[in-house]
C-alpha atoms as a PDB file:
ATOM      1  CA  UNK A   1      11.178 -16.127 -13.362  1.00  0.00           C
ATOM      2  CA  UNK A   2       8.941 -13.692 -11.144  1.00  0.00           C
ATOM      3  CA  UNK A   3      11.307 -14.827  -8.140  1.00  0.00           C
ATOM      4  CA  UNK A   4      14.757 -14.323  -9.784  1.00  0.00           C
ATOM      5  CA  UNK A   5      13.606 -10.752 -11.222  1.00  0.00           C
ATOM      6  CA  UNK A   6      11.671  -9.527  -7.402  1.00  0.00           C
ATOM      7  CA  UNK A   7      15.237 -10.881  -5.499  1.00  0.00           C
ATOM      8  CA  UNK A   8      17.429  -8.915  -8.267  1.00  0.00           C
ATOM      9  CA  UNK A   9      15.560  -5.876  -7.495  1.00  0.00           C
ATOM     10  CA  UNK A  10      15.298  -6.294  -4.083  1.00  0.00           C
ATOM     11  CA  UNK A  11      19.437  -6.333  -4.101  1.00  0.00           C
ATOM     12  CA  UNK A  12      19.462  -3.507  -6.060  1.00  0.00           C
ATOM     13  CA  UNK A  13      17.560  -1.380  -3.655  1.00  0.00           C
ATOM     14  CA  UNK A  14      19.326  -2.368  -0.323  1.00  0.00           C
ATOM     15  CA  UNK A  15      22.712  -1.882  -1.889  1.00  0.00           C
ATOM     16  CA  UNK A  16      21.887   1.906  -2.022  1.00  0.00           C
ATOM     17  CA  UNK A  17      19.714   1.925   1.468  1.00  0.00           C
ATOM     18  CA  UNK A  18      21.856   2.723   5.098  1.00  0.00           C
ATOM     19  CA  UNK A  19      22.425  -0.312   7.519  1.00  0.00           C
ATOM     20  CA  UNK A  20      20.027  -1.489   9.850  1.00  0.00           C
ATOM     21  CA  UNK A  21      17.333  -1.336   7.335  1.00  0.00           C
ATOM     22  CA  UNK A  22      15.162  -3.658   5.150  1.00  0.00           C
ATOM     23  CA  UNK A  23      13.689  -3.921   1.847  1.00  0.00           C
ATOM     24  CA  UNK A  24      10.291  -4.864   0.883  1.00  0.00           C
ATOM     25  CA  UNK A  25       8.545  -5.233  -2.900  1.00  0.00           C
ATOM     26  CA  UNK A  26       5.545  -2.646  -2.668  1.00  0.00           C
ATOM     27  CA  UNK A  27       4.570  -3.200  -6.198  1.00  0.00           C
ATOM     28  CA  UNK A  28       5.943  -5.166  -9.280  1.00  0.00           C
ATOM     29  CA  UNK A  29       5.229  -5.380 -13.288  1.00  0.00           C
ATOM     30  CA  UNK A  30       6.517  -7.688 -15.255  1.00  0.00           C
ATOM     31  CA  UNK A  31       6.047  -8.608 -19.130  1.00  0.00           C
ATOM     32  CA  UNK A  32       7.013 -12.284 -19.883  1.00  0.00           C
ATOM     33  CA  UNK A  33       8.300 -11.523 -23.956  1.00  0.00           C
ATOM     34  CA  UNK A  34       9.935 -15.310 -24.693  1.00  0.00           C
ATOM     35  CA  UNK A  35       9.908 -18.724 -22.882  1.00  0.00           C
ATOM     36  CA  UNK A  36      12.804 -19.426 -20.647  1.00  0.00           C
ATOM     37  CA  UNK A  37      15.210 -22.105 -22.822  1.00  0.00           C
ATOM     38  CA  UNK A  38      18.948 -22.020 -22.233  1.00  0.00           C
ATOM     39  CA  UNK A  39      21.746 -22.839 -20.499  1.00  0.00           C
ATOM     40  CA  UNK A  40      21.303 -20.450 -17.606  1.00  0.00           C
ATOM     41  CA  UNK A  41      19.168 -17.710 -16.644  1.00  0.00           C
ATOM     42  CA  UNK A  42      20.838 -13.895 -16.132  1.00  0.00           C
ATOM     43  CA  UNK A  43      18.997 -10.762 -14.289  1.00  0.00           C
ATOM     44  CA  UNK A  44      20.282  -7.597 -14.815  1.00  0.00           C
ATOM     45  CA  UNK A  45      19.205  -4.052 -12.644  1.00  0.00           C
ATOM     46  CA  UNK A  46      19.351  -0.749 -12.894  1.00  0.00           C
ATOM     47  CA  UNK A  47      18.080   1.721  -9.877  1.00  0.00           C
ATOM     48  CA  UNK A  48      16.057   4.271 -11.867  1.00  0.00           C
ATOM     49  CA  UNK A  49      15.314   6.540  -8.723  1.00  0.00           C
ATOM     50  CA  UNK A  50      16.464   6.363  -5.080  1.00  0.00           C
ATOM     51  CA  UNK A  51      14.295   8.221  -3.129  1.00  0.00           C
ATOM     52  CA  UNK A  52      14.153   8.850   0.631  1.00  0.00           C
ATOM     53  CA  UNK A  53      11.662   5.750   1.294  1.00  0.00           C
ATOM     54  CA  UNK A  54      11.135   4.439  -2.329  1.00  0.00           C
ATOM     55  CA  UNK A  55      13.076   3.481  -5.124  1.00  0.00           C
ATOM     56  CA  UNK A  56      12.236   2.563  -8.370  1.00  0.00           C
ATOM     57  CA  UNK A  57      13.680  -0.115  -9.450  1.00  0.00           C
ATOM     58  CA  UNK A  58      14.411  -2.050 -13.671  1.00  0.00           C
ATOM     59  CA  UNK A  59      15.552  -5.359 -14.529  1.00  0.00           C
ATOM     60  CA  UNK A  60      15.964  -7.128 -17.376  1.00  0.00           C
ATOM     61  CA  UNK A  61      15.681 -11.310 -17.363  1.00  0.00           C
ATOM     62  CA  UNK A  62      17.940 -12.853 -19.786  1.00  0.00           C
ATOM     63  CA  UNK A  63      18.332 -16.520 -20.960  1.00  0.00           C
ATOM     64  CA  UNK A  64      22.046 -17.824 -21.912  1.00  0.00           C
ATOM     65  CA  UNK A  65      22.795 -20.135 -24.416  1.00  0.00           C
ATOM     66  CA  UNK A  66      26.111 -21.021 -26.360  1.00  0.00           C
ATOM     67  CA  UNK A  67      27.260 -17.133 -26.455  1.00  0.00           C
ATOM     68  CA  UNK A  68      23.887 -15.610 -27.646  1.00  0.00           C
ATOM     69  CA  UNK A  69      21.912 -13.581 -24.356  1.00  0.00           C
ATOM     70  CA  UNK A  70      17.474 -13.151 -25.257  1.00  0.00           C
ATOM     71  CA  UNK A  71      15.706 -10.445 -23.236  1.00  0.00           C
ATOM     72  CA  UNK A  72      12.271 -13.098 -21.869  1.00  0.00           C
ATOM     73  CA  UNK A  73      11.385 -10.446 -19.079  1.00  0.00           C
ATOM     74  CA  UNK A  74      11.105  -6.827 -17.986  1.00  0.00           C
ATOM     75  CA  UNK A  75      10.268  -6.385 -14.135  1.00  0.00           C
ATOM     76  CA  UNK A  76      10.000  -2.512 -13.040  1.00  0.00           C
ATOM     77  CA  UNK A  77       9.296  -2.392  -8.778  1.00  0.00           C
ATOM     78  CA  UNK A  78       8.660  -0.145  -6.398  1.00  0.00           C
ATOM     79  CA  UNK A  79      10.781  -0.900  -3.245  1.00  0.00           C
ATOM     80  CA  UNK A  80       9.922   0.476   0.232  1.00  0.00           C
ATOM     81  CA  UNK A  81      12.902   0.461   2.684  1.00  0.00           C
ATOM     82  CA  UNK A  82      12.130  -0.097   6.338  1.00  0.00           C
ATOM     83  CA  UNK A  83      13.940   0.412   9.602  1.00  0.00           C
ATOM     84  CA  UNK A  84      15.341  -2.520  11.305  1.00  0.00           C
ATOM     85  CA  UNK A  85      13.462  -3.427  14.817  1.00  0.00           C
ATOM     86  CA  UNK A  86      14.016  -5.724  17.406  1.00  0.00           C
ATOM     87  CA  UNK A  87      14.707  -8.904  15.577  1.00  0.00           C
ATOM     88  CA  UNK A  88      13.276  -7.801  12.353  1.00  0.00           C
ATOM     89  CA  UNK A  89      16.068  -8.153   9.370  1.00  0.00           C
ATOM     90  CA  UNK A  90      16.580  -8.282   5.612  1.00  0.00           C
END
């Protein structure tokens, strides 16, 4: 669940960063709230801040399961964008 969350953020922060550049998890909290039973598992983001080099970043873990969505996780990161070098990419 740790990995779904840190990707969805991590997509959520280079959507709003310039091309040529890269995005890298500088610090993460999450709170686990329910096990994760369903029929699929949903992350949802919001960007809280977009700064210069850091952005502050939400998301919310949901399970699925015959119409009904449960909140199981809260992830808030700290993203650090970075400037594409040589070979170095996203």
């Amino acid at each position: 669940m740790s990995a779904i969350a840190d990707t969805a953020v991590g997509y959520a922060a280079v959507s709003l960063m310039p091309p040529d550049t890269a995005a890298l998890t500088t610090e993460l909290k999450i709170n686990f709230m329910a096990r994760a039973s369903g029929e699929r598992i949903v992350a949802r983001d919001e960007v809280v801040k977009a700064g210069r080099t850091l952005t502050l970043v939400r998301t919310n873990v949901f399970t699925e399961a015959g119409g009904t969505r449960k909140l199981i996780a809260l992830l808030v990161a700290t993203i650090i964008m970075l400037e594409a070098k040589g070979d170095f990419s996203d």
